[in-house]
PDB file of N, CA and C in Angstrom:
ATOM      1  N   UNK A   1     -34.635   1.746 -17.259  1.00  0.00           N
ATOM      2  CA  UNK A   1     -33.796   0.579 -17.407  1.00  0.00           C
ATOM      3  C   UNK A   1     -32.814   0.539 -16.234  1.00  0.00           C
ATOM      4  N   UNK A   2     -32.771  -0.509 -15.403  1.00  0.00           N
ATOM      5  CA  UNK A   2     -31.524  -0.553 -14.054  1.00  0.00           C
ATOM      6  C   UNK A   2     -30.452  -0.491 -15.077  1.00  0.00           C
ATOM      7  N   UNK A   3     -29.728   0.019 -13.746  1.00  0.00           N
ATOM      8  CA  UNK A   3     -28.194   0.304 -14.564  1.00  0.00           C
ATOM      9  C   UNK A   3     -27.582  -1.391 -14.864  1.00  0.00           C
ATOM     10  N   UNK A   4     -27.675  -2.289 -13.793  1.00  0.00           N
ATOM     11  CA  UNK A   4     -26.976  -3.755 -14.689  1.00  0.00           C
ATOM     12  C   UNK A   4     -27.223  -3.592 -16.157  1.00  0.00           C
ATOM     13  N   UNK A   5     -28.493  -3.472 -16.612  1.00  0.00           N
ATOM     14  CA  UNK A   5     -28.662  -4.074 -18.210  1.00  0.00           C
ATOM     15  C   UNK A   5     -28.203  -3.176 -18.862  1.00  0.00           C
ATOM     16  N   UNK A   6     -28.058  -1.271 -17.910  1.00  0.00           N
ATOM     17  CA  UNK A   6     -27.252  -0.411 -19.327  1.00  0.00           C
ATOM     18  C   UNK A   6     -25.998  -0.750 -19.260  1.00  0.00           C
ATOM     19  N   UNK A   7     -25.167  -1.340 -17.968  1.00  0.00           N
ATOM     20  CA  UNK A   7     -23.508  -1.639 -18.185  1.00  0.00           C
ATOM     21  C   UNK A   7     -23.924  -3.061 -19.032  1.00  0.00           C
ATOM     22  N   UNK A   8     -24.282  -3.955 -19.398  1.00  0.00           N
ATOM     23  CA  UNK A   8     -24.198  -4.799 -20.089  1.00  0.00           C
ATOM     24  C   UNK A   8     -24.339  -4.151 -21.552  1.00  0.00           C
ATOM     25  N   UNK A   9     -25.855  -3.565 -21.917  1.00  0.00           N
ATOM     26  CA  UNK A   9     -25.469  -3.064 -23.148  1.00  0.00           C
ATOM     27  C   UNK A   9     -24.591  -2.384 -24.092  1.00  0.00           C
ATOM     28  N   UNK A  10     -24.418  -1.426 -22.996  1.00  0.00           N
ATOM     29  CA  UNK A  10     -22.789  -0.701 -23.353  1.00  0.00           C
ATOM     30  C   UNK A  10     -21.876  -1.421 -23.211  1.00  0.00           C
ATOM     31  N   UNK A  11     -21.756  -2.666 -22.197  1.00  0.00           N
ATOM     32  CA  UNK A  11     -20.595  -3.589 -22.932  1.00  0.00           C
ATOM     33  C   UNK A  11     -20.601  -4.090 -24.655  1.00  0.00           C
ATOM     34  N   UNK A  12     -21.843  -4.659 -24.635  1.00  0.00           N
ATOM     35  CA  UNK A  12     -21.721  -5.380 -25.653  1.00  0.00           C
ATOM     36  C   UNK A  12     -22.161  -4.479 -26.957  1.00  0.00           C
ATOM     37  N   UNK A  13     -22.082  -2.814 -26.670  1.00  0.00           N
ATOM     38  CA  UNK A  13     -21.569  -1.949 -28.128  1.00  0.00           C
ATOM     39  C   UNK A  13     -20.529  -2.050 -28.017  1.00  0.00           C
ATOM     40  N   UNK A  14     -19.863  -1.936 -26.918  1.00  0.00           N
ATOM     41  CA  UNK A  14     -17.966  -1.002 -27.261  1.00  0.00           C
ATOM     42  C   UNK A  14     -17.441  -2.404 -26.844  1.00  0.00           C
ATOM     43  N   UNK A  15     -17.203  -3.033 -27.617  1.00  0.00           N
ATOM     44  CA  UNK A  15     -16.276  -4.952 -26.836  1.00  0.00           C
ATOM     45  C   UNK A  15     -14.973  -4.395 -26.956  1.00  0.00           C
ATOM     46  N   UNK A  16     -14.722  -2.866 -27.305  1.00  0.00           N
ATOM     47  CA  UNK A  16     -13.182  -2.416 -27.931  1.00  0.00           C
ATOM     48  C   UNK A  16     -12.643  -2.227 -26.446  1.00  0.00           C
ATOM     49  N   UNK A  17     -13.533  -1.880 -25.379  1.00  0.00           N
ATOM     50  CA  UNK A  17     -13.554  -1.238 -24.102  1.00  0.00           C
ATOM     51  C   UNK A  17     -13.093  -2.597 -23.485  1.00  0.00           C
ATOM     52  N   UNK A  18     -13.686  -3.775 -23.331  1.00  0.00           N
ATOM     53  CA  UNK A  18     -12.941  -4.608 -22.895  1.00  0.00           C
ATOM     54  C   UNK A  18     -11.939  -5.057 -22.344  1.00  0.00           C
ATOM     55  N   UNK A  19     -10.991  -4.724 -23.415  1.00  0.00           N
ATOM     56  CA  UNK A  19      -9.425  -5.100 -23.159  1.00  0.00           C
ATOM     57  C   UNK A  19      -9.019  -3.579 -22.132  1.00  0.00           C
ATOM     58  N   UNK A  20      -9.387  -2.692 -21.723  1.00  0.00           N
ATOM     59  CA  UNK A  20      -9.005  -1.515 -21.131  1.00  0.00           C
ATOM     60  C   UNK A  20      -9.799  -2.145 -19.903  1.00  0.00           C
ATOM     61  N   UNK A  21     -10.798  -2.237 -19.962  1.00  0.00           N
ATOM     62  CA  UNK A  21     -11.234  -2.665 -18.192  1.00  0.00           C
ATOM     63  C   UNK A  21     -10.702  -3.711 -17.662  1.00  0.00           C
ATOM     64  N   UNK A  22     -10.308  -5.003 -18.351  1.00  0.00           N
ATOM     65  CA  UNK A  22      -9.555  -6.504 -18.369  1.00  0.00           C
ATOM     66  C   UNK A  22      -8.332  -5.647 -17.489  1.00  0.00           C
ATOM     67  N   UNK A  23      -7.608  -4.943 -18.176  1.00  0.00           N
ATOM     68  CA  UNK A  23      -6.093  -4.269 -17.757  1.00  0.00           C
ATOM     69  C   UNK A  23      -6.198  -3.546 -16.481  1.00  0.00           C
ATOM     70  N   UNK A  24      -7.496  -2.654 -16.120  1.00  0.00           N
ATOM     71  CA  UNK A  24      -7.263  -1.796 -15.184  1.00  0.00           C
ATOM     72  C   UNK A  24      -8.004  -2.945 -14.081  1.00  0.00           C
ATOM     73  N   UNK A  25      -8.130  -3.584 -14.054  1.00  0.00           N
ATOM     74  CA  UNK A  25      -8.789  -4.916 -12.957  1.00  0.00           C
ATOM     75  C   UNK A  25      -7.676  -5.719 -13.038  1.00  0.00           C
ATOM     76  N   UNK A  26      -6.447  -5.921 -14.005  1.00  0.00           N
ATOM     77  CA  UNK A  26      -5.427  -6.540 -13.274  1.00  0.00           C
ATOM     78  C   UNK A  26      -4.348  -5.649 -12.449  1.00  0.00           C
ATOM     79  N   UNK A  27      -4.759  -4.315 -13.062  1.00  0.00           N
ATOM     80  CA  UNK A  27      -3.808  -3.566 -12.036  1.00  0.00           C
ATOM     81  C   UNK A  27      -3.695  -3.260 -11.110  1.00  0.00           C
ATOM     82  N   UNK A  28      -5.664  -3.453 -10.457  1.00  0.00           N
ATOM     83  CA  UNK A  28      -6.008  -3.104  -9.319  1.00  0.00           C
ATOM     84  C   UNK A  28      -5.701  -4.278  -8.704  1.00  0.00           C
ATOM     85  N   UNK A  29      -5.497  -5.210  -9.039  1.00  0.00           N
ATOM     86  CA  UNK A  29      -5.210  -6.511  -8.387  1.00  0.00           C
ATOM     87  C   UNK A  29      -3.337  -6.394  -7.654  1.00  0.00           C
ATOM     88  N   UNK A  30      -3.195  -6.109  -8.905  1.00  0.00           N
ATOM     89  CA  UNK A  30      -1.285  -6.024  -8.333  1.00  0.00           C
ATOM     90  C   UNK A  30      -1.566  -5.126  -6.919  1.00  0.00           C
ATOM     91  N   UNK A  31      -1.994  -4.138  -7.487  1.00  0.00           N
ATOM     92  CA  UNK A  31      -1.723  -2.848  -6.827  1.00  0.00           C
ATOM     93  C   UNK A  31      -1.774  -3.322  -5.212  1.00  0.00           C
ATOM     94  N   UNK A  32      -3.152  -4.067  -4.873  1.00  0.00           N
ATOM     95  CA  UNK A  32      -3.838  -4.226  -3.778  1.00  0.00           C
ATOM     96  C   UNK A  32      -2.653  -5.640  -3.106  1.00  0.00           C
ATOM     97  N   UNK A  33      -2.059  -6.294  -3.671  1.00  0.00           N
ATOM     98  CA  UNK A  33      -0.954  -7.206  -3.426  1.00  0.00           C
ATOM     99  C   UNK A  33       0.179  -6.397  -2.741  1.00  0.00           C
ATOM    100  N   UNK A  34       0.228  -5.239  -3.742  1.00  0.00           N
ATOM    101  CA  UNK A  34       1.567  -4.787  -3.099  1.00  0.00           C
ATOM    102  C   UNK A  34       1.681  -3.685  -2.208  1.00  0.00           C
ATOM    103  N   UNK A  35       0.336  -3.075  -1.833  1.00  0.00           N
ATOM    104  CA  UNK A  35      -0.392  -2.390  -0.746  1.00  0.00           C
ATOM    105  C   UNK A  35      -0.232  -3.214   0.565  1.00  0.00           C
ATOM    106  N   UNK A  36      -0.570  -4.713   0.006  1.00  0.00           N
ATOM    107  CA  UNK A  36      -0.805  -5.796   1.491  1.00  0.00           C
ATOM    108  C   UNK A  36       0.990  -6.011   1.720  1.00  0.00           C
ATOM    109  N   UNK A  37       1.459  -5.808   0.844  1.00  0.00           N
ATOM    110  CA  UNK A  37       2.964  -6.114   0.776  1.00  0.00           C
ATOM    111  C   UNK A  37       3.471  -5.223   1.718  1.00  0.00           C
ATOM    112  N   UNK A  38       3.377  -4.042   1.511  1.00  0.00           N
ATOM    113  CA  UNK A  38       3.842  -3.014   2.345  1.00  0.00           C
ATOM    114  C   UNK A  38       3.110  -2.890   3.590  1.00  0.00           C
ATOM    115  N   UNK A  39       1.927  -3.076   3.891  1.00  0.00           N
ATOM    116  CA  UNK A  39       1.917  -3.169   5.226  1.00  0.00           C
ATOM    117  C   UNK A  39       2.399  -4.143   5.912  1.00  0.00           C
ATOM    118  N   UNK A  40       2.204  -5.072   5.642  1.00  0.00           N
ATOM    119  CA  UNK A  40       2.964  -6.256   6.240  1.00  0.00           C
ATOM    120  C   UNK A  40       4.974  -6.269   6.897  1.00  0.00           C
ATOM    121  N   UNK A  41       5.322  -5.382   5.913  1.00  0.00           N
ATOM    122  CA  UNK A  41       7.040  -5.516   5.884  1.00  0.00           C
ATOM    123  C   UNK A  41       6.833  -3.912   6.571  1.00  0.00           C
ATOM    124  N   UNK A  42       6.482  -3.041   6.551  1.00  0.00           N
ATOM    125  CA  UNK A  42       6.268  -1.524   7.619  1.00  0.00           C
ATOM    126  C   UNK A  42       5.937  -1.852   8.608  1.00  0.00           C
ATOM    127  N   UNK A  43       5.007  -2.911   9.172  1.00  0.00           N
ATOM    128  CA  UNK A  43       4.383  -3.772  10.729  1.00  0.00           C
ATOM    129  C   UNK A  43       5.569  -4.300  11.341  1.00  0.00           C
ATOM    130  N   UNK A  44       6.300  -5.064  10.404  1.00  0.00           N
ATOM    131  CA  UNK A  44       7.255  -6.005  10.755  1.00  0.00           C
ATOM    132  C   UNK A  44       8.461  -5.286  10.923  1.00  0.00           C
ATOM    133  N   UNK A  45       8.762  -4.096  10.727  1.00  0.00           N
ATOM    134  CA  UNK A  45      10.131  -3.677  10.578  1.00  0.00           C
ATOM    135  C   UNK A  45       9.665  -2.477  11.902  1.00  0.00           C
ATOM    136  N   UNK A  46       8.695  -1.989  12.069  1.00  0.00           N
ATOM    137  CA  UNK A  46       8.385  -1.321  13.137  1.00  0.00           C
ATOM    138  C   UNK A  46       8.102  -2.031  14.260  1.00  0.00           C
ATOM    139  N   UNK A  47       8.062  -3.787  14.520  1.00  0.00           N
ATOM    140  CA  UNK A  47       8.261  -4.069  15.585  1.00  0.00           C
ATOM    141  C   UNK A  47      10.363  -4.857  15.663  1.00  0.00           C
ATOM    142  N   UNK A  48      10.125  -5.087  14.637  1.00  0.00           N
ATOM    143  CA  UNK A  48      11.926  -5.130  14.863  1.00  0.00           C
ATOM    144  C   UNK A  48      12.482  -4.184  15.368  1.00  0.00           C
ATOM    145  N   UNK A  49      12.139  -2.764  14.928  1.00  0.00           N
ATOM    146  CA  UNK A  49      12.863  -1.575  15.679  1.00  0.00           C
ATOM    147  C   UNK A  49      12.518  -1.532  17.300  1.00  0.00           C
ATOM    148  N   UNK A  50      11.690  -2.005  17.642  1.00  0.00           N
ATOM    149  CA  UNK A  50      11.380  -1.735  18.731  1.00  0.00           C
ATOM    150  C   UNK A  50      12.048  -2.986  19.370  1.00  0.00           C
ATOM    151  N   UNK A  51      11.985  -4.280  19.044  1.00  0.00           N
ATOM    152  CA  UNK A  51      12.561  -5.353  19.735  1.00  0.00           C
ATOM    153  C   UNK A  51      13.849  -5.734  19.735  1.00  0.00           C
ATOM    154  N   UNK A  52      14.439  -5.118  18.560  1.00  0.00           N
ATOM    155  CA  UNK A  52      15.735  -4.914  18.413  1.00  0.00           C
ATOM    156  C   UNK A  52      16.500  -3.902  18.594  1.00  0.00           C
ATOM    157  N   UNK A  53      16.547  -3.226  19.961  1.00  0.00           N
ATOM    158  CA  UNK A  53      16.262  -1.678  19.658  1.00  0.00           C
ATOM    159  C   UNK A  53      18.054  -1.882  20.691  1.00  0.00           C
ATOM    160  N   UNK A  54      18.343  -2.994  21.181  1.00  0.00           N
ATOM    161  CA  UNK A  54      19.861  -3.485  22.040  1.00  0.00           C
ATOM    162  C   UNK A  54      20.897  -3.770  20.676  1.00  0.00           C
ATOM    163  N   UNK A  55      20.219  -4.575  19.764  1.00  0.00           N
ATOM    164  CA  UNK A  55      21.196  -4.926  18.538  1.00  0.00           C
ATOM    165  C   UNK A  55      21.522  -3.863  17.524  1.00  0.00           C
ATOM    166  N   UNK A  56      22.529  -4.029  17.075  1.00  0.00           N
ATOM    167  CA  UNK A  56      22.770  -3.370  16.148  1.00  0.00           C
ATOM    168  C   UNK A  56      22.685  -3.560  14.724  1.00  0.00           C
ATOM    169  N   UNK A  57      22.948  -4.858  14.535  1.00  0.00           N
ATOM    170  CA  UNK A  57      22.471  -5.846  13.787  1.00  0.00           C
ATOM    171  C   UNK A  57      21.517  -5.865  13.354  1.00  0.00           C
ATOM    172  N   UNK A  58      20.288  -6.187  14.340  1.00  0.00           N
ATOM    173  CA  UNK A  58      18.952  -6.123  14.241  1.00  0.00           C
ATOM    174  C   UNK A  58      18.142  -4.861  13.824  1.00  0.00           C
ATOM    175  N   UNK A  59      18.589  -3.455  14.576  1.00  0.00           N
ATOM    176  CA  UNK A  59      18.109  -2.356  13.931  1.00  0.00           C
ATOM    177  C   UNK A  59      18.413  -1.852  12.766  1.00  0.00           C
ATOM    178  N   UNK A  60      19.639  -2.064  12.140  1.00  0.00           N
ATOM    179  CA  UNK A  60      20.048  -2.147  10.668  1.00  0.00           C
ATOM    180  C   UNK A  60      19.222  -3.140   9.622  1.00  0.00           C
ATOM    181  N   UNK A  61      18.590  -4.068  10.262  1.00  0.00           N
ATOM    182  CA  UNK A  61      17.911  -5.191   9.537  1.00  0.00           C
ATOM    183  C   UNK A  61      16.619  -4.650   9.362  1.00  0.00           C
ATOM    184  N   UNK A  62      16.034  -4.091  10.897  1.00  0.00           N
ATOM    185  CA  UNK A  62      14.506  -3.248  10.423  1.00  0.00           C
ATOM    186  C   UNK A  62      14.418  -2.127   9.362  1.00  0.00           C
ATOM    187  N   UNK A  63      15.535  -1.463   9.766  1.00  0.00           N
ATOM    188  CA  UNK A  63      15.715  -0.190   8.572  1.00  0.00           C
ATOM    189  C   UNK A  63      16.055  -0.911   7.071  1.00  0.00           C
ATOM    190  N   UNK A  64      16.592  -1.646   7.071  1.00  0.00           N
ATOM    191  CA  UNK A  64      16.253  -2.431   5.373  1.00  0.00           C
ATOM    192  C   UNK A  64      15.076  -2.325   5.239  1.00  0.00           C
ATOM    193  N   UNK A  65      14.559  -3.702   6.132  1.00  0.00           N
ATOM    194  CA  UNK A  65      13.050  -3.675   5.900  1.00  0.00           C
ATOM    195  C   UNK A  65      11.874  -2.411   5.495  1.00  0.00           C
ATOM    196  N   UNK A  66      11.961  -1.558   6.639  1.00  0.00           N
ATOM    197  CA  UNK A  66      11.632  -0.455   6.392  1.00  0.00           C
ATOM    198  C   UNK A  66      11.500   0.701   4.933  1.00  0.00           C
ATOM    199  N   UNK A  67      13.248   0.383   4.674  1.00  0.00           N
ATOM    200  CA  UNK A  67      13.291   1.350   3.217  1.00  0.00           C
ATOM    201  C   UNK A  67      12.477   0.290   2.053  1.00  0.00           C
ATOM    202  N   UNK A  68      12.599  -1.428   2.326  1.00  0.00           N
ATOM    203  CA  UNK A  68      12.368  -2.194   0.936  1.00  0.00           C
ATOM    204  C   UNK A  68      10.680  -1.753   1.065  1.00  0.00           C
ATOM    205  N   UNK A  69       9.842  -1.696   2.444  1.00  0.00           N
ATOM    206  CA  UNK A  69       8.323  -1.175   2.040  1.00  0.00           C
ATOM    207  C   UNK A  69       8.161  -0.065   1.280  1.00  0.00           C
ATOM    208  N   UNK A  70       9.083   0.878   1.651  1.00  0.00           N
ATOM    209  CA  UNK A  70       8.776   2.546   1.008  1.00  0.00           C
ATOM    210  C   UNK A  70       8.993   2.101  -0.470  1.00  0.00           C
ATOM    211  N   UNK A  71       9.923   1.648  -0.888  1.00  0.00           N
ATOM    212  CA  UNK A  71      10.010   1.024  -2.102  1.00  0.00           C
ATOM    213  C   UNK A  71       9.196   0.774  -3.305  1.00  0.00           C
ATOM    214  N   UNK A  72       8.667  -0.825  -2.017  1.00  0.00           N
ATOM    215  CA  UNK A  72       7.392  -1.350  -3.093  1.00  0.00           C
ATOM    216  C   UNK A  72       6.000  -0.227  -3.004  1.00  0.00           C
ATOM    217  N   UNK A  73       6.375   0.376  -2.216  1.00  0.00           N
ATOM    218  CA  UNK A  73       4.750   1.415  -1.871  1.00  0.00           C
ATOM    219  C   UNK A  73       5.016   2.388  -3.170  1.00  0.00           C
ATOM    220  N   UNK A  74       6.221   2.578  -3.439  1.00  0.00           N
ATOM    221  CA  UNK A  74       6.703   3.831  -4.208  1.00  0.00           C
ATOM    222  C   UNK A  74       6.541   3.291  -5.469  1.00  0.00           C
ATOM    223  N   UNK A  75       6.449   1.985  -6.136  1.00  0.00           N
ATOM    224  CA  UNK A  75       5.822   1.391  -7.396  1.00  0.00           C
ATOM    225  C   UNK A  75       4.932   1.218  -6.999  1.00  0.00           C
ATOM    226  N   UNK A  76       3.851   0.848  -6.045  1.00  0.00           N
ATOM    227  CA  UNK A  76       2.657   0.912  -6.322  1.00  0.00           C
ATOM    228  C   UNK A  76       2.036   2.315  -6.413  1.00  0.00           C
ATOM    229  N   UNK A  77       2.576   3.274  -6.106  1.00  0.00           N
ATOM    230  CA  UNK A  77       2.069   4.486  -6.273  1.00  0.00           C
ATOM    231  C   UNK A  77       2.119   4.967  -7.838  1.00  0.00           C
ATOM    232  N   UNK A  78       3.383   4.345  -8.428  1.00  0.00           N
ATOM    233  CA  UNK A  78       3.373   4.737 -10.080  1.00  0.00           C
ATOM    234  C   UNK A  78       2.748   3.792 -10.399  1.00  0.00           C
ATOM    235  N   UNK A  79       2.214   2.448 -10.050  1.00  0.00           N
ATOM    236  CA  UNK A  79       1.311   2.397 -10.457  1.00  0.00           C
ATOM    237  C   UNK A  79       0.022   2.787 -10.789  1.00  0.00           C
ATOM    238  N   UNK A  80      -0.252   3.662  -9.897  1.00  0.00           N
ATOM    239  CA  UNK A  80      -1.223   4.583  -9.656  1.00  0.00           C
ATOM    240  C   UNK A  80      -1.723   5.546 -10.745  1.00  0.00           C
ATOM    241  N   UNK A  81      -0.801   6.232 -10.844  1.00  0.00           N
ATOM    242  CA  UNK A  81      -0.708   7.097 -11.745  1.00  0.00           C
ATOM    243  C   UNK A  81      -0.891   6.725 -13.589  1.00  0.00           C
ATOM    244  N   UNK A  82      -1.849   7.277 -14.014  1.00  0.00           N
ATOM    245  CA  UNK A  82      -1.952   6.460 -15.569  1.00  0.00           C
ATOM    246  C   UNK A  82      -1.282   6.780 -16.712  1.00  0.00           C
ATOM    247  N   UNK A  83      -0.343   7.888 -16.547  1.00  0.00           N
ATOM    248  CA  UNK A  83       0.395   8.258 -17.578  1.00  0.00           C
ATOM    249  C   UNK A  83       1.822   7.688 -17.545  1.00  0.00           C
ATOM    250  N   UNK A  84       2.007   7.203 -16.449  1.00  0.00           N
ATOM    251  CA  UNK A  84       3.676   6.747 -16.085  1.00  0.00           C
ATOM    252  C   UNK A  84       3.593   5.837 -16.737  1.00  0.00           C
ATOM    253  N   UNK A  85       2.846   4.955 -17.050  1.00  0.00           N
ATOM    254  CA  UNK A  85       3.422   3.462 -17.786  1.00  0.00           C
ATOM    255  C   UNK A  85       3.176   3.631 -19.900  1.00  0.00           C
ATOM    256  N   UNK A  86       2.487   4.882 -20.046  1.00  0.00           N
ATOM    257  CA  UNK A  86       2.309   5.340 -21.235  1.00  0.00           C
ATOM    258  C   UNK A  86       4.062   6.012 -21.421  1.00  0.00           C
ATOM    259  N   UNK A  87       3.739   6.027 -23.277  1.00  0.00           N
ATOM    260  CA  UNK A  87       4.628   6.876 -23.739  1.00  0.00           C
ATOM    261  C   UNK A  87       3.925   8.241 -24.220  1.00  0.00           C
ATOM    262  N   UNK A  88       4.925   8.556 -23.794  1.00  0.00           N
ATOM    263  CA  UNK A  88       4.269  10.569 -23.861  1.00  0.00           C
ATOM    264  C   UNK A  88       4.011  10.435 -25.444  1.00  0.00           C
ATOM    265  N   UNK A  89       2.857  11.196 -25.709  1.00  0.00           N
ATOM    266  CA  UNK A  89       2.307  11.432 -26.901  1.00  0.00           C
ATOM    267  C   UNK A  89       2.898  12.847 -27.589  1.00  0.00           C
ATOM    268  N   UNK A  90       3.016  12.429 -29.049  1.00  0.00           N
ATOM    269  CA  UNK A  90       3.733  13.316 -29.743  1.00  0.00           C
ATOM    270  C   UNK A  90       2.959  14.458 -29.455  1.00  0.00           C
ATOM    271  N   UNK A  91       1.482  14.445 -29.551  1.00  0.00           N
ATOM    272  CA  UNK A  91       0.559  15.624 -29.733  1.00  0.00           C
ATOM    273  C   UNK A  91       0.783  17.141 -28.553  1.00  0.00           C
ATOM    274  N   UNK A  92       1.218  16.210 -27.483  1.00  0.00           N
ATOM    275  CA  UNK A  92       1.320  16.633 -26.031  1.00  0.00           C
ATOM    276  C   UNK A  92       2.465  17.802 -26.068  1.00  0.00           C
ATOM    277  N   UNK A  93       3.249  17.482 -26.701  1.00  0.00           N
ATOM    278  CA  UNK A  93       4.854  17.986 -26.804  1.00  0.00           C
ATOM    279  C   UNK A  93       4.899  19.109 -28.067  1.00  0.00           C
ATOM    280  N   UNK A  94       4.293  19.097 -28.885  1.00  0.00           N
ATOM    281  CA  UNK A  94       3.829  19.810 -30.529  1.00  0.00           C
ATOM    282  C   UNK A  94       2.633  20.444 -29.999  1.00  0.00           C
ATOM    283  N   UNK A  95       1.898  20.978 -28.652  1.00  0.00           N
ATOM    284  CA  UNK A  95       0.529  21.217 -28.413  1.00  0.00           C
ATOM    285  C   UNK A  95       1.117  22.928 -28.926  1.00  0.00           C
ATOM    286  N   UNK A  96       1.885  23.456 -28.926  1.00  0.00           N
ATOM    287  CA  UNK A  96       2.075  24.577 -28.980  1.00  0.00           C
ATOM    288  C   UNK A  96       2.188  25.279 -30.536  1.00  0.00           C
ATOM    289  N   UNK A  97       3.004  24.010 -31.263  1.00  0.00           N
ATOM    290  CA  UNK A  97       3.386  24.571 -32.519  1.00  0.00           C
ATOM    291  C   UNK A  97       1.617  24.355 -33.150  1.00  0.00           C
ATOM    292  N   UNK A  98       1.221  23.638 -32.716  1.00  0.00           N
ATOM    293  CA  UNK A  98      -0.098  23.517 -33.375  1.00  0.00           C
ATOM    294  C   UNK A  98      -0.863  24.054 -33.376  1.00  0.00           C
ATOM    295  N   UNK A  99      -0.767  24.584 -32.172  1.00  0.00           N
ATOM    296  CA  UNK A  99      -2.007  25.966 -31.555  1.00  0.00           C
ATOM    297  C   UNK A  99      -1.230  26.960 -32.483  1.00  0.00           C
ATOM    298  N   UNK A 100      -0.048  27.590 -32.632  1.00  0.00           N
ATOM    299  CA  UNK A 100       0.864  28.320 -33.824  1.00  0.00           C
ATOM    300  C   UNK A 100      -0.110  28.327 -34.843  1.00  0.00           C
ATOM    301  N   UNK A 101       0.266  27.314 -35.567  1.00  0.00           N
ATOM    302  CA  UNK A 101      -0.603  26.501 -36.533  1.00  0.00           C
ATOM    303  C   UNK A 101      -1.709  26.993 -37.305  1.00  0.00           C
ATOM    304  N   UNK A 102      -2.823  26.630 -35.692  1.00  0.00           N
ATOM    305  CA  UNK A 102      -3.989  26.474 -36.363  1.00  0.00           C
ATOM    306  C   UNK A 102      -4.434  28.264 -36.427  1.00  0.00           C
ATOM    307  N   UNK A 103      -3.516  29.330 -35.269  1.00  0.00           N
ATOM    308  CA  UNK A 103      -4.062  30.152 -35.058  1.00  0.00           C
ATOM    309  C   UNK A 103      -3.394  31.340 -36.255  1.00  0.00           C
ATOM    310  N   UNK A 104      -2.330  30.784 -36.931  1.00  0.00           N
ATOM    311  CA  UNK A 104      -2.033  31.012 -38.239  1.00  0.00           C
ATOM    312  C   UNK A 104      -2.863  31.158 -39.316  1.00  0.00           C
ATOM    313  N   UNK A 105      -3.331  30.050 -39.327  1.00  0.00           N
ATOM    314  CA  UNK A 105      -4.552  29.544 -40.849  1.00  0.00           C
ATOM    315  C   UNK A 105      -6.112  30.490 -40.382  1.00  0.00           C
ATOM    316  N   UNK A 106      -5.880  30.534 -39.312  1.00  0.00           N
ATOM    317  CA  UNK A 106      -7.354  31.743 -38.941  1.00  0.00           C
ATOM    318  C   UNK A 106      -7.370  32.789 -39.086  1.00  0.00           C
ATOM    319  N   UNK A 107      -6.113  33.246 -39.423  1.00  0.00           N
ATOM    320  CA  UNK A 107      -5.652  34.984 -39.489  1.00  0.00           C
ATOM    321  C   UNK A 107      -5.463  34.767 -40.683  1.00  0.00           C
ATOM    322  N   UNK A 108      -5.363  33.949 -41.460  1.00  0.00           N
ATOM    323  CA  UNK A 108      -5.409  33.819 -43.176  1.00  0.00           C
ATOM    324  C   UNK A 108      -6.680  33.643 -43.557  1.00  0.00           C
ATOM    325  N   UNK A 109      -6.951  33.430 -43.161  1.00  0.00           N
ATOM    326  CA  UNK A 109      -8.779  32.865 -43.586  1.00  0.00           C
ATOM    327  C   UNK A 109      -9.847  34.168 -42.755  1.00  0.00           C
ATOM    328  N   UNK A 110      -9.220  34.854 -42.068  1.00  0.00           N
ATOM    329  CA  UNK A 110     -10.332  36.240 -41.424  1.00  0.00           C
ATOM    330  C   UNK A 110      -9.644  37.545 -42.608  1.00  0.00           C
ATOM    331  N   UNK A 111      -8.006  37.279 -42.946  1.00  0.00           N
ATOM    332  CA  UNK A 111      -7.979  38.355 -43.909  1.00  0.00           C
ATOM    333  C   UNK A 111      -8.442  38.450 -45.406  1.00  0.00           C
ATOM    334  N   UNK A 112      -9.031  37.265 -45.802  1.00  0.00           N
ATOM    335  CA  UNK A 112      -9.472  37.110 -47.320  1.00  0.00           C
ATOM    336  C   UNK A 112     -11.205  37.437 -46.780  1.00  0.00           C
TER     337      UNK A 112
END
């Protein structure tokens, strides 16, 4: 079977999957906006430094520019990342008392 008709079939078991690929295709969309964002204002502020390199004015204006790219680059990078926009899961934080826990009820259950 080509793979088109198995990504279709497996679409149309899991339609739950949907709304998770919908989301990560609008993120890749931002993302790639604000990728073009930052090169554009890092181009532009690296030829201000150079053309403005007599003003003082002007080189204070590239270095704005400059820090506002690192900026937006620096949210698109948490964008990046897939746990930053989640809330930390209880399980994550309790992984220890649970392992406690479970490794408790096994030493009760190997001594009977």
């Amino acid at each position: 079977m080509p793979s088109d008709e198995r990504n279709i079939l497996e679409r149309l078991e899991h339609p739950e999957w949907e709304t998770e690929r919908r989301r990560e295709d609008k993120t890749l969309f931002i993302r790639n906006i604000l990728n073009g964002i930052f090169m554009i204002l890092a181009v532009v502020a690296m030829v201000g430094v150079l053309v403005f390199s007599e003003s003082r004015r002007g080189t204070l204006f590239s270095y704005a520019l400059a820090l506002l790219a690192v900026v937006i680059k620096m949210v698109e990078v948490m964008m990046r990342m897939p746990g930053m926009m989640r809330k930390p899961s209880a399980t994550r934080f309790n992984y220890k008392r649970d392992y406690d826990k479970r490794r408790n009820n096994q030493s009760r259950e190997s001594d009977l």
